[in-house]
C-alpha atoms as a PDB file:
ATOM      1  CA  UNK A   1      90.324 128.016  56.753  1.00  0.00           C
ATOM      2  CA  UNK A   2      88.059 125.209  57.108  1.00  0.00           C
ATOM      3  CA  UNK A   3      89.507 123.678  60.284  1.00  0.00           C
ATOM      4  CA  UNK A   4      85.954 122.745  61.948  1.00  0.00           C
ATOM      5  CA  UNK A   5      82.729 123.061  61.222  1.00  0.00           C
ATOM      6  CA  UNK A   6      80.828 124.510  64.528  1.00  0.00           C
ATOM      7  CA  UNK A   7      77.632 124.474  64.897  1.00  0.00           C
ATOM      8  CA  UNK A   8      77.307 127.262  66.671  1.00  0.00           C
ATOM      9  CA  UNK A   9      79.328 130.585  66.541  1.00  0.00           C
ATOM     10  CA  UNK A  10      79.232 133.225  69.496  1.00  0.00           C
ATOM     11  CA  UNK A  11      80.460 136.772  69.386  1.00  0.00           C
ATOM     12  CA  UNK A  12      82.280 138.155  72.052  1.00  0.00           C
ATOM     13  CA  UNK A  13      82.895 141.247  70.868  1.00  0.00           C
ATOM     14  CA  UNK A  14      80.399 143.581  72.786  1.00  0.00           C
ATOM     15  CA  UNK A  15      82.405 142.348  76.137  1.00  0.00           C
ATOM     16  CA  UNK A  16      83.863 145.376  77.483  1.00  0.00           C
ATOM     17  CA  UNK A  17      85.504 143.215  80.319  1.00  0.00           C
ATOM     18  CA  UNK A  18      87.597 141.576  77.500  1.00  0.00           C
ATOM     19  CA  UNK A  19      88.770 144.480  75.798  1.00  0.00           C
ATOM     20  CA  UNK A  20      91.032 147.361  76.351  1.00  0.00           C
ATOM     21  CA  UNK A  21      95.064 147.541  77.545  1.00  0.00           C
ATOM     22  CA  UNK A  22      95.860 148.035  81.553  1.00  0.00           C
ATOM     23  CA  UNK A  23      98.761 148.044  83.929  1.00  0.00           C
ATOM     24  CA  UNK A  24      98.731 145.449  86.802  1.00  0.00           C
ATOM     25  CA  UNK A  25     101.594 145.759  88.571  1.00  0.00           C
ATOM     26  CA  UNK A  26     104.274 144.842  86.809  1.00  0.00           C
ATOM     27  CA  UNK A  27     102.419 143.158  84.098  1.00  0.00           C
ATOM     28  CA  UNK A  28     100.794 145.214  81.085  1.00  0.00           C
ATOM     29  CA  UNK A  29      97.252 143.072  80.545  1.00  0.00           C
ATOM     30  CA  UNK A  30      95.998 143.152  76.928  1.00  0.00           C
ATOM     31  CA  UNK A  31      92.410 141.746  76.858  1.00  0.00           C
ATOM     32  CA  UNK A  32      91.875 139.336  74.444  1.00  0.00           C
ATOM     33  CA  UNK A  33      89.418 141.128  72.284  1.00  0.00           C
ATOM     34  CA  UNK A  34      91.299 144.370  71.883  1.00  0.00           C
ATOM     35  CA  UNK A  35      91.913 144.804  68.131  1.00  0.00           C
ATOM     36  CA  UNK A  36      95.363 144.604  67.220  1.00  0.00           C
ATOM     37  CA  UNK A  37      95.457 148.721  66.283  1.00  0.00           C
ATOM     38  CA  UNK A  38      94.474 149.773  69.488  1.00  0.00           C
ATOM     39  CA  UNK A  39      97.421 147.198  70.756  1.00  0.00           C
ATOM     40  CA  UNK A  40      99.734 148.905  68.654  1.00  0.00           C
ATOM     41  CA  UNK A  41      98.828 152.543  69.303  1.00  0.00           C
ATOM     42  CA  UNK A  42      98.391 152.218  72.884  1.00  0.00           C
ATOM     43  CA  UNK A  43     101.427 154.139  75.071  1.00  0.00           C
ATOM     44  CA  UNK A  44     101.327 151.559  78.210  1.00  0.00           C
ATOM     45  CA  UNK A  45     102.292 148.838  75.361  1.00  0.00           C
ATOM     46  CA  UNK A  46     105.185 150.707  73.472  1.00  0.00           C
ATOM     47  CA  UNK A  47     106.321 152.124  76.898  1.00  0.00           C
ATOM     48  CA  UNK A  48     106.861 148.845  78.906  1.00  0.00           C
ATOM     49  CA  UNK A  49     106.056 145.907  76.126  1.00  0.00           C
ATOM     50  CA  UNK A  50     107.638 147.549  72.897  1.00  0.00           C
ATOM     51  CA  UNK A  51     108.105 144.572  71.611  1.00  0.00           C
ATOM     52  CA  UNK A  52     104.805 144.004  71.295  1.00  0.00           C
ATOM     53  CA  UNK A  53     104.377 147.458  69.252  1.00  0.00           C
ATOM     54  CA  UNK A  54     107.153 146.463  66.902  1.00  0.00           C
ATOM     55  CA  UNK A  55     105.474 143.497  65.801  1.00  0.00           C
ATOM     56  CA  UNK A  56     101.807 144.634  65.314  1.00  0.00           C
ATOM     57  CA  UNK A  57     103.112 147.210  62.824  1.00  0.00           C
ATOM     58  CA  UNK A  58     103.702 144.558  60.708  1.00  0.00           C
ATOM     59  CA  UNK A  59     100.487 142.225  61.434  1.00  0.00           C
ATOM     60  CA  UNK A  60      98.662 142.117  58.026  1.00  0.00           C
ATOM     61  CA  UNK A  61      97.529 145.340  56.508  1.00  0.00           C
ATOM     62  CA  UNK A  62      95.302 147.746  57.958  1.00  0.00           C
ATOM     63  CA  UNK A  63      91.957 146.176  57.484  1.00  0.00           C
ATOM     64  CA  UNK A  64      92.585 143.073  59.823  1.00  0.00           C
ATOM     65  CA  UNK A  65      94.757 144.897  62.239  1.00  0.00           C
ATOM     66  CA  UNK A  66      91.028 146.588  62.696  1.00  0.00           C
ATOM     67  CA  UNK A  67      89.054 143.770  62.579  1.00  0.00           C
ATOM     68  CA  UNK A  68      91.133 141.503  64.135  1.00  0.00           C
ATOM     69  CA  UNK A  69      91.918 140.959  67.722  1.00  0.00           C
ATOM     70  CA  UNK A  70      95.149 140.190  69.916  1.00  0.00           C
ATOM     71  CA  UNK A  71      93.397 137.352  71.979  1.00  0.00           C
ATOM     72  CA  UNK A  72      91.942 135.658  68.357  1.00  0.00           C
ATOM     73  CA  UNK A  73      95.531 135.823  66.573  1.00  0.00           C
ATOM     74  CA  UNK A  74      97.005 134.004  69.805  1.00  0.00           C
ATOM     75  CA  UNK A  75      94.572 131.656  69.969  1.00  0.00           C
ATOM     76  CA  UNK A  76      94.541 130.456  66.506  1.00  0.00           C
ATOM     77  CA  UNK A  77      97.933 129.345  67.478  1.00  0.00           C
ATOM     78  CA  UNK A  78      99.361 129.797  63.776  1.00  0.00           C
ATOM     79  CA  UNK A  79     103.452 129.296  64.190  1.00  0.00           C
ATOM     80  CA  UNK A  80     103.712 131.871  61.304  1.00  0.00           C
ATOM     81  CA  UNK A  81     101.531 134.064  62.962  1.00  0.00           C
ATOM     82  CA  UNK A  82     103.470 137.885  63.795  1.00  0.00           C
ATOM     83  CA  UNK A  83     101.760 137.200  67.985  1.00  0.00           C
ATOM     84  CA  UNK A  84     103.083 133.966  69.029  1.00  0.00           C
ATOM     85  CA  UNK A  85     106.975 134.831  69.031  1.00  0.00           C
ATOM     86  CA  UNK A  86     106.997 137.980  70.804  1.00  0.00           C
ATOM     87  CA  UNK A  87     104.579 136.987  73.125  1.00  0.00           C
ATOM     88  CA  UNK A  88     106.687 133.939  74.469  1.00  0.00           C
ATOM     89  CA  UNK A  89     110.201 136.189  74.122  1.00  0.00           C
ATOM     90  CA  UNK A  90     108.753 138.494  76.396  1.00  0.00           C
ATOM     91  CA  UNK A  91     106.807 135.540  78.655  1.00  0.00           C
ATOM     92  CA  UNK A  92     103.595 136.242  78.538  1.00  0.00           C
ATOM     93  CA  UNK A  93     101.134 134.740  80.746  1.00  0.00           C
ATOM     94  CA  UNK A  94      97.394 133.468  79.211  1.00  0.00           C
ATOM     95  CA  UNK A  95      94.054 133.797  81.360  1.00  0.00           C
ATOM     96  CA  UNK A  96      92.109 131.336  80.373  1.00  0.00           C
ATOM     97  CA  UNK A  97      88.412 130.500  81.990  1.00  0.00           C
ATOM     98  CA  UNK A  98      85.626 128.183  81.791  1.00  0.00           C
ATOM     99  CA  UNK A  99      82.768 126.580  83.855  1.00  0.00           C
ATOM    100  CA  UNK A 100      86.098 125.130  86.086  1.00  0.00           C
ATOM    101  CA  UNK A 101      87.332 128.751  86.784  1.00  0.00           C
ATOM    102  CA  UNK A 102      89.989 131.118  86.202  1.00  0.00           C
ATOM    103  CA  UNK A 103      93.636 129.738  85.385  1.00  0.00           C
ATOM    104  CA  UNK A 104      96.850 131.229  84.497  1.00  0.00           C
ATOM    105  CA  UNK A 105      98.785 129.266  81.767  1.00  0.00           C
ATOM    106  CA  UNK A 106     102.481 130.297  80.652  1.00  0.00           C
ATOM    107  CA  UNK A 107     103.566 131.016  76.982  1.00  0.00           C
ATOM    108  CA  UNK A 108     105.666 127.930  77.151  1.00  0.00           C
ATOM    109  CA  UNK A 109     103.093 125.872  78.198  1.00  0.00           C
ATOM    110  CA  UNK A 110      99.794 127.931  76.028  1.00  0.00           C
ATOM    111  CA  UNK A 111     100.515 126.435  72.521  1.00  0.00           C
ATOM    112  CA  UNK A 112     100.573 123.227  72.335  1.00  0.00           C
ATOM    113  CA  UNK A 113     100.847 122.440  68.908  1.00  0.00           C
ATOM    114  CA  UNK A 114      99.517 123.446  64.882  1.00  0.00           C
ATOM    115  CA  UNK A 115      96.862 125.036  65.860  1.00  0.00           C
ATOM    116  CA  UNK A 116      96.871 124.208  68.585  1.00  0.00           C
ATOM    117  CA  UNK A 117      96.717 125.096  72.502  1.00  0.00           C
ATOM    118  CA  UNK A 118      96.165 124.954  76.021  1.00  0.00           C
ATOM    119  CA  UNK A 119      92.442 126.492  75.789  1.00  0.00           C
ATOM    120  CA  UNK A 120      89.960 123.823  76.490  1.00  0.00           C
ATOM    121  CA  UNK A 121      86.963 122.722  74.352  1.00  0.00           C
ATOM    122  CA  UNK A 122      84.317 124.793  77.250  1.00  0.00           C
ATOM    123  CA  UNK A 123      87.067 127.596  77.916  1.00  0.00           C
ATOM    124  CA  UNK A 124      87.988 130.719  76.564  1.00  0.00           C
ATOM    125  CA  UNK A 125      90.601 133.442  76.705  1.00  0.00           C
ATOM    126  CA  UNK A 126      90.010 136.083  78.267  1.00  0.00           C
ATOM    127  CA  UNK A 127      93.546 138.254  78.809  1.00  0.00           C
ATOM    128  CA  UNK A 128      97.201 137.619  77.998  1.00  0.00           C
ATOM    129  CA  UNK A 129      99.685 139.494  80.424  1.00  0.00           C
ATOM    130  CA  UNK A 130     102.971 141.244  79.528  1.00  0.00           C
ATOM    131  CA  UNK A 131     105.426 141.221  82.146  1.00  0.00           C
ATOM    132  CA  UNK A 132     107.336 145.038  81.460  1.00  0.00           C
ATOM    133  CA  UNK A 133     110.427 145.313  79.967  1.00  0.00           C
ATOM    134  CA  UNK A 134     110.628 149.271  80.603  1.00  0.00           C
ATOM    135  CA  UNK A 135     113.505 150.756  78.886  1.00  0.00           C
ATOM    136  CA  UNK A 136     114.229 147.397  76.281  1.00  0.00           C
ATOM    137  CA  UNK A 137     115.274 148.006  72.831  1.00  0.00           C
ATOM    138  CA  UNK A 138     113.031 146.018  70.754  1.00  0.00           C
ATOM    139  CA  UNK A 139     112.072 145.178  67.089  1.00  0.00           C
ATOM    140  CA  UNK A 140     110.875 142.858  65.204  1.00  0.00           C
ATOM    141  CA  UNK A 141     112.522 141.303  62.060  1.00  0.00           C
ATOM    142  CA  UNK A 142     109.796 139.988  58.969  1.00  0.00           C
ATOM    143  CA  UNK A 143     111.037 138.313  55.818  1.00  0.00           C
ATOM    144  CA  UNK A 144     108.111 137.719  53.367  1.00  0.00           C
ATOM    145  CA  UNK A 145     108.158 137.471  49.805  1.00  0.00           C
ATOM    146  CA  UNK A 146     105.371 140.125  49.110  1.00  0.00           C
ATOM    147  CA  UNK A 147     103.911 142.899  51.200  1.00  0.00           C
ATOM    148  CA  UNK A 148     101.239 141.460  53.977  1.00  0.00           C
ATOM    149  CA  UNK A 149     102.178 137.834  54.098  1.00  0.00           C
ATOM    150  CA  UNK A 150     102.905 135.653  56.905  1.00  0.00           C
ATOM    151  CA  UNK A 151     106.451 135.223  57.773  1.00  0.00           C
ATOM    152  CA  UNK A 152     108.217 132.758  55.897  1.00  0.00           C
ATOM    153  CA  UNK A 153     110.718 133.499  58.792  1.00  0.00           C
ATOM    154  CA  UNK A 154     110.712 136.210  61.736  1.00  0.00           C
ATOM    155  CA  UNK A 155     112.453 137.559  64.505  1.00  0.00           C
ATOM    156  CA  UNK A 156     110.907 139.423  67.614  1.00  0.00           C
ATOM    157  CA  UNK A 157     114.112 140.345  69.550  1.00  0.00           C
ATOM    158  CA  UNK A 158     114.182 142.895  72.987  1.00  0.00           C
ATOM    159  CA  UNK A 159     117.300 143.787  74.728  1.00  0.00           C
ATOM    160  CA  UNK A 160     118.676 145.689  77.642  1.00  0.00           C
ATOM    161  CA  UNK A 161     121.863 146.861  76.983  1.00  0.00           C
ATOM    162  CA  UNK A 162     124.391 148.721  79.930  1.00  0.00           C
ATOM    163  CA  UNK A 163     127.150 150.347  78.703  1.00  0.00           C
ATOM    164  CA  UNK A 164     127.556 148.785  75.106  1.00  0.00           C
ATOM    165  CA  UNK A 165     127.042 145.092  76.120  1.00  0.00           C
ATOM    166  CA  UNK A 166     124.248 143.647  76.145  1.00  0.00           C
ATOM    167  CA  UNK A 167     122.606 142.755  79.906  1.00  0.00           C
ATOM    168  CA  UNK A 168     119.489 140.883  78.939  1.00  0.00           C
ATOM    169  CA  UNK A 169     117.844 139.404  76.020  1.00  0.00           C
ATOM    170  CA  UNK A 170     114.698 137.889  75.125  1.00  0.00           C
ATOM    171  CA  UNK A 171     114.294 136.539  71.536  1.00  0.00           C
ATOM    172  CA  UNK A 172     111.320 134.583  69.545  1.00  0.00           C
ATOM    173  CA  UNK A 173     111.310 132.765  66.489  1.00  0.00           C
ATOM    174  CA  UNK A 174     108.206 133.021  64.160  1.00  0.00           C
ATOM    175  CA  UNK A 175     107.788 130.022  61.564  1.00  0.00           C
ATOM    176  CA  UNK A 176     110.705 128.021  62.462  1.00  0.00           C
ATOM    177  CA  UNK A 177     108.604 125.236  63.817  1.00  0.00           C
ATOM    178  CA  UNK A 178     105.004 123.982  65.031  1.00  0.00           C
ATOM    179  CA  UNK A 179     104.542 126.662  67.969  1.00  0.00           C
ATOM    180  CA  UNK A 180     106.408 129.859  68.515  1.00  0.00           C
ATOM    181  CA  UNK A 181     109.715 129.277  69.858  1.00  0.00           C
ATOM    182  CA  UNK A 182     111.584 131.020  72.692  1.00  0.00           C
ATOM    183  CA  UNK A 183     115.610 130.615  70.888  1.00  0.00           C
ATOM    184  CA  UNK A 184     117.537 130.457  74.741  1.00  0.00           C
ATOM    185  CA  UNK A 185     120.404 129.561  73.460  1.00  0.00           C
ATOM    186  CA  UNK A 186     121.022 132.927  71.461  1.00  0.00           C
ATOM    187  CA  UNK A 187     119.380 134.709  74.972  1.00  0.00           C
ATOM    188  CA  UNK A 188     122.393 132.971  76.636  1.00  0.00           C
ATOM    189  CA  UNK A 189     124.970 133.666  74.254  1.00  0.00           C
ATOM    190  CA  UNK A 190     124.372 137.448  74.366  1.00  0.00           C
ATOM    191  CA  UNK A 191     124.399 138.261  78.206  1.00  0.00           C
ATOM    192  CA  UNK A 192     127.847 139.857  77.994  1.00  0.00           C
ATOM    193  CA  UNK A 193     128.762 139.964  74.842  1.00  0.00           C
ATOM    194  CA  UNK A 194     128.653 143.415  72.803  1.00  0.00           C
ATOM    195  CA  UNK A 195     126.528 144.741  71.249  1.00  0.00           C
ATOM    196  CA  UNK A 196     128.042 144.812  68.092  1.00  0.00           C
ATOM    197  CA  UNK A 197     128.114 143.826  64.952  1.00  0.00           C
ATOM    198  CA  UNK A 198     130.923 140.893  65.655  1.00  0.00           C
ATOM    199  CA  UNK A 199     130.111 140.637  68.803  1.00  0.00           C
ATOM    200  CA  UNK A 200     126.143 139.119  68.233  1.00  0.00           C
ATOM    201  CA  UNK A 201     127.146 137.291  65.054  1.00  0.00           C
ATOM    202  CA  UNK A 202     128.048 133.788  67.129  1.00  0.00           C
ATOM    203  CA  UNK A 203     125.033 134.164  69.519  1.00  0.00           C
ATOM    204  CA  UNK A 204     122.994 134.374  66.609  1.00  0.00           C
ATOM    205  CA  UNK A 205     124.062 131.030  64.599  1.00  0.00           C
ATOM    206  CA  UNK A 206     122.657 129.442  67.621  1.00  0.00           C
ATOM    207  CA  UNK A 207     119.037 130.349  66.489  1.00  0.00           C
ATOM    208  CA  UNK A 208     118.586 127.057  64.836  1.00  0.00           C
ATOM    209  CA  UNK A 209     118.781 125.323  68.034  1.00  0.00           C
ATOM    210  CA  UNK A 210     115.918 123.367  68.619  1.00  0.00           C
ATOM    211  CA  UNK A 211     113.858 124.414  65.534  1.00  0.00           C
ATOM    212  CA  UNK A 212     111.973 122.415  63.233  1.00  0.00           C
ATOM    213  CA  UNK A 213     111.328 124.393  60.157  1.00  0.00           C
ATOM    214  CA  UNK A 214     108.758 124.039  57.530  1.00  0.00           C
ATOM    215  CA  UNK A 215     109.712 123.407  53.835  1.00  0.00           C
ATOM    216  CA  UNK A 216     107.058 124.614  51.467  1.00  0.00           C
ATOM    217  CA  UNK A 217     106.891 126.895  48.372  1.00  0.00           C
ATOM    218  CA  UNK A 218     108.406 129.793  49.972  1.00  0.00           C
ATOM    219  CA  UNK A 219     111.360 127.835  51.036  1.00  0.00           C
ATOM    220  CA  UNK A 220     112.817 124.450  52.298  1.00  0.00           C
ATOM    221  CA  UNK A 221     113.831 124.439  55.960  1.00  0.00           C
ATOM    222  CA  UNK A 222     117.689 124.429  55.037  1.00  0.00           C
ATOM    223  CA  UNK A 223     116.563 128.342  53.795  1.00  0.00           C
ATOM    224  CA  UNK A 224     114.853 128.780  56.557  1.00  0.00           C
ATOM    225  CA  UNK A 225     117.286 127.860  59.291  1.00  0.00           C
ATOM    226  CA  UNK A 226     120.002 129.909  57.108  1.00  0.00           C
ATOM    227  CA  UNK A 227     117.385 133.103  57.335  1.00  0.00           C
ATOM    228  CA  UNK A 228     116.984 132.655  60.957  1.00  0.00           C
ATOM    229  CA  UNK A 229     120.777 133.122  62.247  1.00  0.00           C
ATOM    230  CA  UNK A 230     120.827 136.322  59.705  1.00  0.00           C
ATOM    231  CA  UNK A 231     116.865 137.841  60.651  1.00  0.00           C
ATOM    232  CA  UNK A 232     118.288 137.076  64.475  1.00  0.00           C
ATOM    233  CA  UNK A 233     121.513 138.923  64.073  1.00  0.00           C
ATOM    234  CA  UNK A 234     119.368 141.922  62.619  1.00  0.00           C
ATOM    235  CA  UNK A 235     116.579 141.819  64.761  1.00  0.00           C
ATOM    236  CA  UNK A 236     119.177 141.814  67.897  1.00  0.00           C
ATOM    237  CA  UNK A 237     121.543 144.773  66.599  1.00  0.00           C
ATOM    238  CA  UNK A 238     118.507 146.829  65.558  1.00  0.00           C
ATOM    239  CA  UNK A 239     116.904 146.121  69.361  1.00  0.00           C
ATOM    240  CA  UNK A 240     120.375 147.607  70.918  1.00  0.00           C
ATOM    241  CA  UNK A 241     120.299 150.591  68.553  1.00  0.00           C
ATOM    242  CA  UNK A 242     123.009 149.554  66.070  1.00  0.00           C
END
């Protein structure tokens, strides 16, 4: 894209120690150089992080969901990027580590801004953890306006539902403002409610809560903002099975 011009470019692909999916505990740990199809094909990740399965079926096309890697996407820090939104629904934590050491940084704290993150200049990423949500409904909600593209909106929702209301929710907004955004407001609004039709509609309208939307030629941010209470209210009912 042009960003930067480097001077030097190192691979880090033939580091085993950054690649491959794990359980820790109750964390799933993703290293950051495992392509995104073994991500999304691996049973530890659609067992306890489904979430994170939902959404990498919809990463790209095939090609860069080979090529690419889970770490790279996240660190690239796009906001339309499919990554970022589930990620920080599901609170991911980022190992990060440089000539200073090892360090831990949270999803609400990792991206920073366009582009933009918590990963110093003489630092890289080596791992992102997934704290399990075993048993969550989960899915992942994409408008585009042709086959491949980046979000012009999206919704990564999960959900634990007990007896036809809804227990706990995590939801992320993709493209709805410089960094991924965790919407707590609609998280809020659901605990309790049911998990219905009628019964998400009003938690959802509160997706636009703290969102700064883009306008460009796929849509002003007035669109956008309207697409985000419907893509929530989808991306919710489809989580609980509705």
């Amino acid at each position: 894209m042009r960003l930067n011009a480097p001077e030097m470019i190192i691979d880090l692909g033939r580091i085993d120690s950054l690649r491959g999916v794990r359980e820790d505990g109750d964390a799933i740990v993703i290293g950051a150089m495992t392509p995104h199809s073994v991500v999304g094909s691996d049973p530890l990740v659609a067992q306890h992080a489904a979430l994170i399965s939902k959404a990498v079926e919809h990463l790209a096309d095939a090609q860069v969901r080979h090529r690419g890697t889970f770490g790279g996407a996240l660190a690239h820090a796009d906001p339309a990027g499919d990554l970022g939104a589930p990620v920080t629904a599901l609170g991911g934590q980022f190992v990060i580590q440089g000539p200073g050491g090892t360090r831990t940084v949270e999803a609400d704290d990792f991206f920073v801004d366009l582009f933009e993150t918590a990963i110093g200049d003489d630092e890289i990423l080596t791992q992102v953890r997934i704290p399990k949500h075993t048993g969550w409904g989960a899915h992942y909600e994409k408008f585009v306006r042709v086959a491949h593209q980046w979000p012009i909106v999206a919704v990564a929702a999960a959900v634990r539902v007990d007896g036809g209301t809804v227990a706990e929710a995590r939801v992320g907004l993709t493209n709805m403002g410089s960094t991924p955004i965790r919407a707590r407001g609609v998280e809020e609004a659901l605990v309790g409610a049911q998990a219905t039709e009628d019964g998400v509609r009003a938690a959802a309208e509160r997706a636009i809560e703290g969102t700064n939307p883009p306008s460009d030629l796929n849509g002003d941010a007035d669109y956008r903002r309207h697409l985000a209470t419907v893509l929530t209210r989808r991306a919710v009912l489809a989580a609980a099975g509705v």
